[in-house]
PDB file of N, CA and C in Angstrom:
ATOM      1  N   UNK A   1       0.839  -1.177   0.000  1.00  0.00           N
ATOM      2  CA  UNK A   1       0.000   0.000   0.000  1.00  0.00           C
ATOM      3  C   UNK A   1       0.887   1.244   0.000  1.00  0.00           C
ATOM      4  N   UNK A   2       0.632   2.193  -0.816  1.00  0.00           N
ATOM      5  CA  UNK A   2       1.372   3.287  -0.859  1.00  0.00           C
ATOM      6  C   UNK A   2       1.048   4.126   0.568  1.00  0.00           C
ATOM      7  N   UNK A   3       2.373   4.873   0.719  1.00  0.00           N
ATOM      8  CA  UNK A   3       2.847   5.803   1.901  1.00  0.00           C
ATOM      9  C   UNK A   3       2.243   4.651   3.263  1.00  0.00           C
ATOM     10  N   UNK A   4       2.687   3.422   3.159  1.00  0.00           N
ATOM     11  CA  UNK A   4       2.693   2.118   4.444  1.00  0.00           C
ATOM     12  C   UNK A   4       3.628   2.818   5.435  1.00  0.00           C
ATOM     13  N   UNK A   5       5.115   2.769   4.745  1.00  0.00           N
ATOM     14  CA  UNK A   5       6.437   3.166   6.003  1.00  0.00           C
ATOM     15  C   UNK A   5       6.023   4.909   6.365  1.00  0.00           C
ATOM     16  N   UNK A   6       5.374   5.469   5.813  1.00  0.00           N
ATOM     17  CA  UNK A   6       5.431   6.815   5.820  1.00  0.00           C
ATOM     18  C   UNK A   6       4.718   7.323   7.396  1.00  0.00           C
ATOM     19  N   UNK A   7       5.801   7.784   7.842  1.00  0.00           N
ATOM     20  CA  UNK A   7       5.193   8.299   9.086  1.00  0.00           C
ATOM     21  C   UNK A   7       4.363   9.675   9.230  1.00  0.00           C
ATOM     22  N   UNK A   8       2.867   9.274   9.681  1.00  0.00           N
ATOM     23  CA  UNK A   8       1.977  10.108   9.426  1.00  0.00           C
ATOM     24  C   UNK A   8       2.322  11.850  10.275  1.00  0.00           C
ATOM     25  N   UNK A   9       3.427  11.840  11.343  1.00  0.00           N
ATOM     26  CA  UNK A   9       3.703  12.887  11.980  1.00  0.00           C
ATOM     27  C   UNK A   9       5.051  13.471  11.799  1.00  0.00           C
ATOM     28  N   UNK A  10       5.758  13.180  10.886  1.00  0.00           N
ATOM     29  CA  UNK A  10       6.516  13.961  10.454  1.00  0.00           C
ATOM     30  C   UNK A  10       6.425  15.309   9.833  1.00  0.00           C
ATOM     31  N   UNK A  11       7.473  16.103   9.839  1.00  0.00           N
ATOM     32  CA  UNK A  11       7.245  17.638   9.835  1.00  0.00           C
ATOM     33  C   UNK A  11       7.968  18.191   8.869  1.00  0.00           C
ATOM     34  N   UNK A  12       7.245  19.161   7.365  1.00  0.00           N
ATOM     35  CA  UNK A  12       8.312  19.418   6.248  1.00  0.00           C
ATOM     36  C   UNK A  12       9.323  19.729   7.001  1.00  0.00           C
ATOM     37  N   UNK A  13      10.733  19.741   6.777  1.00  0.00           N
ATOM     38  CA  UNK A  13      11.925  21.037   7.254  1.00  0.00           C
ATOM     39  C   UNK A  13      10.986  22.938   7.213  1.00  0.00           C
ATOM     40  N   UNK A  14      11.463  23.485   7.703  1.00  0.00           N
ATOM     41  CA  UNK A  14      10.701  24.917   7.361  1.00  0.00           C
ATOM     42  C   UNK A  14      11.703  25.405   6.364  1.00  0.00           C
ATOM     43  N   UNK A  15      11.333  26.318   5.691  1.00  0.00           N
ATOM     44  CA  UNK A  15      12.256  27.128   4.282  1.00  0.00           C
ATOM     45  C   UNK A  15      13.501  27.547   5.329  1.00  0.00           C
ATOM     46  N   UNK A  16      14.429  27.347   4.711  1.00  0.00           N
ATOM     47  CA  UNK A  16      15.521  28.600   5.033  1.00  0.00           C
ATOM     48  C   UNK A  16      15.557  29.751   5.044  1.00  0.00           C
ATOM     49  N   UNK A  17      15.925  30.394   6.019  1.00  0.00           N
ATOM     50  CA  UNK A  17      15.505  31.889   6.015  1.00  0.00           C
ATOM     51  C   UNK A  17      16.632  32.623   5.159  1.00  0.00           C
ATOM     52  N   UNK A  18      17.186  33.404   4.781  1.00  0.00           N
ATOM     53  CA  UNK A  18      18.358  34.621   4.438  1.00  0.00           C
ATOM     54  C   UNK A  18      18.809  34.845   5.884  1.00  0.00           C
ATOM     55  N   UNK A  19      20.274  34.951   5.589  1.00  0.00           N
ATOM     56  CA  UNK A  19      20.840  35.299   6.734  1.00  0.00           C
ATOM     57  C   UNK A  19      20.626  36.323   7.214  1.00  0.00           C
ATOM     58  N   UNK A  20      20.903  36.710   8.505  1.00  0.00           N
ATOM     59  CA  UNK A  20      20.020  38.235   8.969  1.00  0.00           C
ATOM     60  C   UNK A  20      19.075  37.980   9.172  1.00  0.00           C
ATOM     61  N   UNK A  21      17.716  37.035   9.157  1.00  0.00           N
ATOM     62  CA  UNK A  21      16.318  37.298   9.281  1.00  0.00           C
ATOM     63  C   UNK A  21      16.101  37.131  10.579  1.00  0.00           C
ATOM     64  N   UNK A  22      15.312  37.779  11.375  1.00  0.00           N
ATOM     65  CA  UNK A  22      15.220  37.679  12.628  1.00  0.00           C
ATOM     66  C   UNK A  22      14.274  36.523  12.808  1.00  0.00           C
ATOM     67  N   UNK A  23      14.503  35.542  13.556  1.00  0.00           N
ATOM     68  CA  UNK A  23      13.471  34.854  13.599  1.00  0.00           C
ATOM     69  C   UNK A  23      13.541  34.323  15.828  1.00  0.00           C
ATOM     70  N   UNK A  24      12.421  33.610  15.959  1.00  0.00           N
ATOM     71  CA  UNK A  24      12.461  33.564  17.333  1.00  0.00           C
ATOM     72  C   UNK A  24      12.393  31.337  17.192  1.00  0.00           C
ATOM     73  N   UNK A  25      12.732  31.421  18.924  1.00  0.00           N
ATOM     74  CA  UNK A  25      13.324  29.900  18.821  1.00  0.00           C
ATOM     75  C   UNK A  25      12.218  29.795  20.246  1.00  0.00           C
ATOM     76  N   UNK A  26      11.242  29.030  19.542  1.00  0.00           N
ATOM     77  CA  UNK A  26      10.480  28.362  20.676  1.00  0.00           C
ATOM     78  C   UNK A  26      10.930  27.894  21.676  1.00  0.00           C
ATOM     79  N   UNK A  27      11.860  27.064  21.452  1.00  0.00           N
ATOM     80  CA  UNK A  27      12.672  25.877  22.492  1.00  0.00           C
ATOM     81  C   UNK A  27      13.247  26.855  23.337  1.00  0.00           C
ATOM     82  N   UNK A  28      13.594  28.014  23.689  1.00  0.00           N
ATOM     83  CA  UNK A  28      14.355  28.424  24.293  1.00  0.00           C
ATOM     84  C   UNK A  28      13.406  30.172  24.913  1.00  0.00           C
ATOM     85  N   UNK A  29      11.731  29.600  25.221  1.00  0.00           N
ATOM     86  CA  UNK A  29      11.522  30.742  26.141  1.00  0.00           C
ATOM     87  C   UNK A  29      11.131  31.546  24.697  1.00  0.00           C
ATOM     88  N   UNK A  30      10.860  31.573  23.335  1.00  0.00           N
ATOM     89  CA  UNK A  30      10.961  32.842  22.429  1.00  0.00           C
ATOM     90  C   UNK A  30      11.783  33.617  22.120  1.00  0.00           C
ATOM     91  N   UNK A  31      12.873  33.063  22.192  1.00  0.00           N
ATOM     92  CA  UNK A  31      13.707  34.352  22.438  1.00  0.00           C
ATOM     93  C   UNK A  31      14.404  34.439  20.472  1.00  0.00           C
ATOM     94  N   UNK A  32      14.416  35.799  20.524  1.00  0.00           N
ATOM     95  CA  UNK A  32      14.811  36.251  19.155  1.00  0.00           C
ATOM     96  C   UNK A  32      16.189  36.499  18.521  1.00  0.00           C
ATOM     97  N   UNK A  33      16.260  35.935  17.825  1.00  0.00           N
ATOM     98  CA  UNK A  33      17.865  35.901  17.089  1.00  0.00           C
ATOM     99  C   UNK A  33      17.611  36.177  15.609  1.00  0.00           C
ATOM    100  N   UNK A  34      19.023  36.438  14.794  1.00  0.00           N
ATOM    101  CA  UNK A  34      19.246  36.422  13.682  1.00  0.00           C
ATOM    102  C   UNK A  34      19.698  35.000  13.317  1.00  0.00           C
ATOM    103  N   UNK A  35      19.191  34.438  12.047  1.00  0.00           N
ATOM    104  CA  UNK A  35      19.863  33.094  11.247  1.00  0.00           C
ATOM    105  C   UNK A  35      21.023  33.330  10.899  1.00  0.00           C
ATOM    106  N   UNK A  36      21.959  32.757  11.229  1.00  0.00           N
ATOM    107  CA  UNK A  36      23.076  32.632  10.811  1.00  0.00           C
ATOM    108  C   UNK A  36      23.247  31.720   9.804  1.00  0.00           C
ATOM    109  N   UNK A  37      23.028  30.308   9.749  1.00  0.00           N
ATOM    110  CA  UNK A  37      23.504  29.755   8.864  1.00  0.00           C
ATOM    111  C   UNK A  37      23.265  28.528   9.378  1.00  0.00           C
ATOM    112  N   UNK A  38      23.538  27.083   8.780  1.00  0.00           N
ATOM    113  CA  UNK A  38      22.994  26.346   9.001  1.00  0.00           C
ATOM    114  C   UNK A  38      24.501  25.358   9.849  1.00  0.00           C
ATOM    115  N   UNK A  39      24.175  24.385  10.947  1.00  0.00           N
ATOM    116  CA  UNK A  39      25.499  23.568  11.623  1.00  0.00           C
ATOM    117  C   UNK A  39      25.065  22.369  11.639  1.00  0.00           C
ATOM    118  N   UNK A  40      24.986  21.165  10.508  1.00  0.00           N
ATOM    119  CA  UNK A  40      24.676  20.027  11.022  1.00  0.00           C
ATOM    120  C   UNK A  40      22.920  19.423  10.934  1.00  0.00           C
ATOM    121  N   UNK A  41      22.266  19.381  11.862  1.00  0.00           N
ATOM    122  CA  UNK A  41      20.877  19.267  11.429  1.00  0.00           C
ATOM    123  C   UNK A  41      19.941  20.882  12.184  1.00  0.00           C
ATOM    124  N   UNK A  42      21.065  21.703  12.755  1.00  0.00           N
ATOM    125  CA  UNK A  42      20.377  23.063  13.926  1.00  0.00           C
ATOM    126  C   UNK A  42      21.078  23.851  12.878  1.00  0.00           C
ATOM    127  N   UNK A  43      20.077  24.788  13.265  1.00  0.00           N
ATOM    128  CA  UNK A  43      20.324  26.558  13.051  1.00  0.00           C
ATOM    129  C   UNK A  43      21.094  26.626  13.621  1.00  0.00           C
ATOM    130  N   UNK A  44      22.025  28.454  13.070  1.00  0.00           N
ATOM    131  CA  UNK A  44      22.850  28.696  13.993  1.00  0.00           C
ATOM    132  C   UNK A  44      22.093  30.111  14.451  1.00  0.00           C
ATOM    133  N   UNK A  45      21.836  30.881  15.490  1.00  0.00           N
ATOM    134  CA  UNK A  45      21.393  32.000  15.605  1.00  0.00           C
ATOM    135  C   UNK A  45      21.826  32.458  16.832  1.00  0.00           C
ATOM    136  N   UNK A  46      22.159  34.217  16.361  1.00  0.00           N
ATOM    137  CA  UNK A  46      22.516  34.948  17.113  1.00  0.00           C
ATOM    138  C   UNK A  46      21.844  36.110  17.844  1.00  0.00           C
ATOM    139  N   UNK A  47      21.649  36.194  18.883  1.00  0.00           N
ATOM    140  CA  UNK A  47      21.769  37.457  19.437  1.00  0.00           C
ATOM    141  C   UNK A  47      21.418  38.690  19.024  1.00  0.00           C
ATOM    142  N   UNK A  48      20.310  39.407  18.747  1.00  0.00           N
ATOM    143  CA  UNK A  48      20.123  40.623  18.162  1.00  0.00           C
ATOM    144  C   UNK A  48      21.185  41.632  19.139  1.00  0.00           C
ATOM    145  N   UNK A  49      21.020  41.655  19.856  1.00  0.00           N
ATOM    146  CA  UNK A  49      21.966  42.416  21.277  1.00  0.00           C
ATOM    147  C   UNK A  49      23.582  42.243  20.957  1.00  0.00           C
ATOM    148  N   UNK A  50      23.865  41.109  20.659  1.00  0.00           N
ATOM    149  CA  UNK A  50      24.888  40.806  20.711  1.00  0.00           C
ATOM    150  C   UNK A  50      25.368  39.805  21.729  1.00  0.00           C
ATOM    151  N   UNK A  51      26.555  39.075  21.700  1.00  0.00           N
ATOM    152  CA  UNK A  51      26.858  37.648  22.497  1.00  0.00           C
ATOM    153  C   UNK A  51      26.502  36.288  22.005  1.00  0.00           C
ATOM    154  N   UNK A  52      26.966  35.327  22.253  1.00  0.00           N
ATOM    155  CA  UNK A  52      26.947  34.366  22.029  1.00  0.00           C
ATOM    156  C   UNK A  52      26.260  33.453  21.100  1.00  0.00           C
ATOM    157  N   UNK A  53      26.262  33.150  19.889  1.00  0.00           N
ATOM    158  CA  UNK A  53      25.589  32.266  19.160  1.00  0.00           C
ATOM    159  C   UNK A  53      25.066  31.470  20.324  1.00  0.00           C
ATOM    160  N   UNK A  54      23.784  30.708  19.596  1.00  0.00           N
ATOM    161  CA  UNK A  54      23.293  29.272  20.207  1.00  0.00           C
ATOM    162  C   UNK A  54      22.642  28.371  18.524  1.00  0.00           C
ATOM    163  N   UNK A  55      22.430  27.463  19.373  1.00  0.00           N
ATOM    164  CA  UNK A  55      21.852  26.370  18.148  1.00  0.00           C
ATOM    165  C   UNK A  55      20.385  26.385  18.536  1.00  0.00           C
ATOM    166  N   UNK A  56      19.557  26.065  17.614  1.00  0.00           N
ATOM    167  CA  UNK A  56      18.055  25.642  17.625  1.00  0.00           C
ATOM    168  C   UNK A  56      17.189  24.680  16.738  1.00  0.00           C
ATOM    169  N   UNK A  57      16.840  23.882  16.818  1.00  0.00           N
ATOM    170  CA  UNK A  57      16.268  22.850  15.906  1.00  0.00           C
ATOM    171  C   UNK A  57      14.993  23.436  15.382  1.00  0.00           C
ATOM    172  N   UNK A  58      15.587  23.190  13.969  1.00  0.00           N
ATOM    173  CA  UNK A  58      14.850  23.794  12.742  1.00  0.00           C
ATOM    174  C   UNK A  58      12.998  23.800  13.133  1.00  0.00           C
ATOM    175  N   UNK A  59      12.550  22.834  13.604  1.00  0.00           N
ATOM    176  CA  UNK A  59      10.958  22.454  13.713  1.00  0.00           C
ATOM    177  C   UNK A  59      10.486  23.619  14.571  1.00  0.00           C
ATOM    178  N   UNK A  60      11.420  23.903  15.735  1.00  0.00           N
ATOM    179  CA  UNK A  60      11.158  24.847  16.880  1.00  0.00           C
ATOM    180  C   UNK A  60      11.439  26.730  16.111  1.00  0.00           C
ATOM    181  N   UNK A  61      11.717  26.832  15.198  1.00  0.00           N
ATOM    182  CA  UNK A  61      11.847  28.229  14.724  1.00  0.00           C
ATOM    183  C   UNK A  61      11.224  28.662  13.945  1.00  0.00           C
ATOM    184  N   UNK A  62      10.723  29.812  13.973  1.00  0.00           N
ATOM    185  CA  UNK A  62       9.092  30.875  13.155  1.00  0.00           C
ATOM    186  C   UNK A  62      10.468  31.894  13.179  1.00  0.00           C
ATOM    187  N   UNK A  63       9.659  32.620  12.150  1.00  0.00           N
ATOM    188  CA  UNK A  63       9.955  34.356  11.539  1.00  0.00           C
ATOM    189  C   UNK A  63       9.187  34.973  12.594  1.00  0.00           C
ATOM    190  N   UNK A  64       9.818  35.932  13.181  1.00  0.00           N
ATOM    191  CA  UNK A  64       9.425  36.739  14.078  1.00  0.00           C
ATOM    192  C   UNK A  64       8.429  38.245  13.622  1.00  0.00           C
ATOM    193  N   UNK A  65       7.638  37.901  14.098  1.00  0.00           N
ATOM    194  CA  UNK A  65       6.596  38.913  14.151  1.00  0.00           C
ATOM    195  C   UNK A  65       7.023  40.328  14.169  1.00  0.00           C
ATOM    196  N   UNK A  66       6.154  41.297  13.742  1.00  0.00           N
ATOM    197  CA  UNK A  66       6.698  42.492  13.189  1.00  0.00           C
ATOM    198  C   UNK A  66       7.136  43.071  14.661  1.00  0.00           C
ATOM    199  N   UNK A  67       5.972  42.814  15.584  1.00  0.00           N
ATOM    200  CA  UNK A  67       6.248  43.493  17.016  1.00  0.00           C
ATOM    201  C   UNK A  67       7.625  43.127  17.249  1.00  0.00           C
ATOM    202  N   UNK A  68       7.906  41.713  17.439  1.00  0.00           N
ATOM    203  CA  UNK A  68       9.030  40.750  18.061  1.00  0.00           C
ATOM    204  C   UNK A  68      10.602  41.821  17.159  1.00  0.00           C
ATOM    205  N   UNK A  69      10.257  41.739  16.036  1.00  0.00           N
ATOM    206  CA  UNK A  69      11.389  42.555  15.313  1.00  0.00           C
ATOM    207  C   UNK A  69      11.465  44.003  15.801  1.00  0.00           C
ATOM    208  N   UNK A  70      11.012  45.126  16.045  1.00  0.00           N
ATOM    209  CA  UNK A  70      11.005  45.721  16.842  1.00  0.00           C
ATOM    210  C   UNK A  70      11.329  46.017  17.817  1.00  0.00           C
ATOM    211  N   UNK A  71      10.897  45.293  19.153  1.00  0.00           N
ATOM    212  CA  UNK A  71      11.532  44.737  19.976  1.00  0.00           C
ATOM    213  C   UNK A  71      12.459  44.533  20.067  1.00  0.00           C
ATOM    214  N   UNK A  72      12.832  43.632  19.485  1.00  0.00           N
ATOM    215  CA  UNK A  72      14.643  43.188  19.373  1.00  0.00           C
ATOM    216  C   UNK A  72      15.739  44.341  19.179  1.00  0.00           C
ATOM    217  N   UNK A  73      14.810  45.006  17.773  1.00  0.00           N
ATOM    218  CA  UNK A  73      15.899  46.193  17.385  1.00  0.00           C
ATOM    219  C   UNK A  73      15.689  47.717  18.445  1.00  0.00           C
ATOM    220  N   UNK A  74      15.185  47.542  18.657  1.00  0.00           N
ATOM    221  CA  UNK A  74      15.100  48.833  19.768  1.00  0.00           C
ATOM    222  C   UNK A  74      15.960  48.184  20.649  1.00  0.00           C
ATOM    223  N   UNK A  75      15.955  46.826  21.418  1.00  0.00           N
ATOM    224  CA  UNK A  75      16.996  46.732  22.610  1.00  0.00           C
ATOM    225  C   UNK A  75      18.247  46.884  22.447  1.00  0.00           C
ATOM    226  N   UNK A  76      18.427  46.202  20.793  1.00  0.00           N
ATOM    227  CA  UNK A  76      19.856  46.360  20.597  1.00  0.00           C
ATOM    228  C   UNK A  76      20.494  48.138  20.084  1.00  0.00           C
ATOM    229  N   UNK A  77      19.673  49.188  19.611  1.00  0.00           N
ATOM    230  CA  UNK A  77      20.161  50.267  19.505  1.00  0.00           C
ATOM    231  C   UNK A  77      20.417  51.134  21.320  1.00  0.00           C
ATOM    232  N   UNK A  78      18.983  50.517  22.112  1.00  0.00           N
ATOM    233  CA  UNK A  78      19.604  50.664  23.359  1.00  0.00           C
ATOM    234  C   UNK A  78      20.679  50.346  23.956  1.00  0.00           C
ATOM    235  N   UNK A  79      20.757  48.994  23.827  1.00  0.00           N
ATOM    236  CA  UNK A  79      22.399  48.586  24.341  1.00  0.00           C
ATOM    237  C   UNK A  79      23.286  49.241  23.615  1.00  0.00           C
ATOM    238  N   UNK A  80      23.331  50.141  22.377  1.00  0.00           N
ATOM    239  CA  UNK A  80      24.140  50.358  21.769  1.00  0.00           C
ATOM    240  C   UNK A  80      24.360  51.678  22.387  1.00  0.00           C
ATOM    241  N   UNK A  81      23.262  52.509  22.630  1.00  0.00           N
ATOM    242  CA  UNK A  81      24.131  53.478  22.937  1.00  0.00           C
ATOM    243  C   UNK A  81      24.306  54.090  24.056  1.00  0.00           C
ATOM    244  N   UNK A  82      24.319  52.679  25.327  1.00  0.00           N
ATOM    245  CA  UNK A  82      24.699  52.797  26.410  1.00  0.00           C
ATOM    246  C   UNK A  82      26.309  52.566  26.471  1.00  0.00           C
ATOM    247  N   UNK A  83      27.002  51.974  25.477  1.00  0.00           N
ATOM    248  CA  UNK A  83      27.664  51.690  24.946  1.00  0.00           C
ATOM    249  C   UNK A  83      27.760  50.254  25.336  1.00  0.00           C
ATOM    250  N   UNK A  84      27.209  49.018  25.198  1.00  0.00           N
ATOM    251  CA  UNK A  84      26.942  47.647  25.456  1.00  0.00           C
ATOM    252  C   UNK A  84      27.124  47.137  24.015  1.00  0.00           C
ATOM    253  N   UNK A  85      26.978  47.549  23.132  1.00  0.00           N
ATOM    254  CA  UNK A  85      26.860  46.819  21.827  1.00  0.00           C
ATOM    255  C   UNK A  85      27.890  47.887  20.982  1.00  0.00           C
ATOM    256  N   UNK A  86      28.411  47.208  19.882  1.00  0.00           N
ATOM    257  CA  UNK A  86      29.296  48.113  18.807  1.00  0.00           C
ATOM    258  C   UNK A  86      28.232  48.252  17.713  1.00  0.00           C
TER     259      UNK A  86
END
């Protein structure tokens, strides 16, 4: 019978974003990063603020909402010109 082995709950991959796109990582509280690029079977994403890359599995990451982008970029021009960010 066709699609027998096919597991009925599997999940497309999501598109790749362009690097730079802000997107947010469920797994980790919402929190919003830029795509970096891809490591293995995880995202790589950074920090709108600045600091530390982390990894996130692809299933767990959405494009961040217009608010969420916002957000992000206002904290990081704040940190910036507290002088926290370059």
């Amino acid at each position: 019978m066709y699609g027998e082995n096919a597991c009925p709950n599997a999940q497309r991959p999501p598109d790749l974003p362009a690097p730079g796109t802000l997107v947010v990582d469920t797994g980790r509280g919402d929190r919003v990063g830029e795509f970096c690029g891809v490591v293995g079977p995880c995202w790589s994403l950074r920090p709108v603020g600045g600091g530390a890359a982390w990894e996130a599995e692809p299933h767990r990451v959405r494009l961040a909402l217009l608010i969420e982008q916002l957000r992000a970029r206002t904290a990081r021009l704040n940190a910036r010109s507290r002088g926290e960010v370059l």
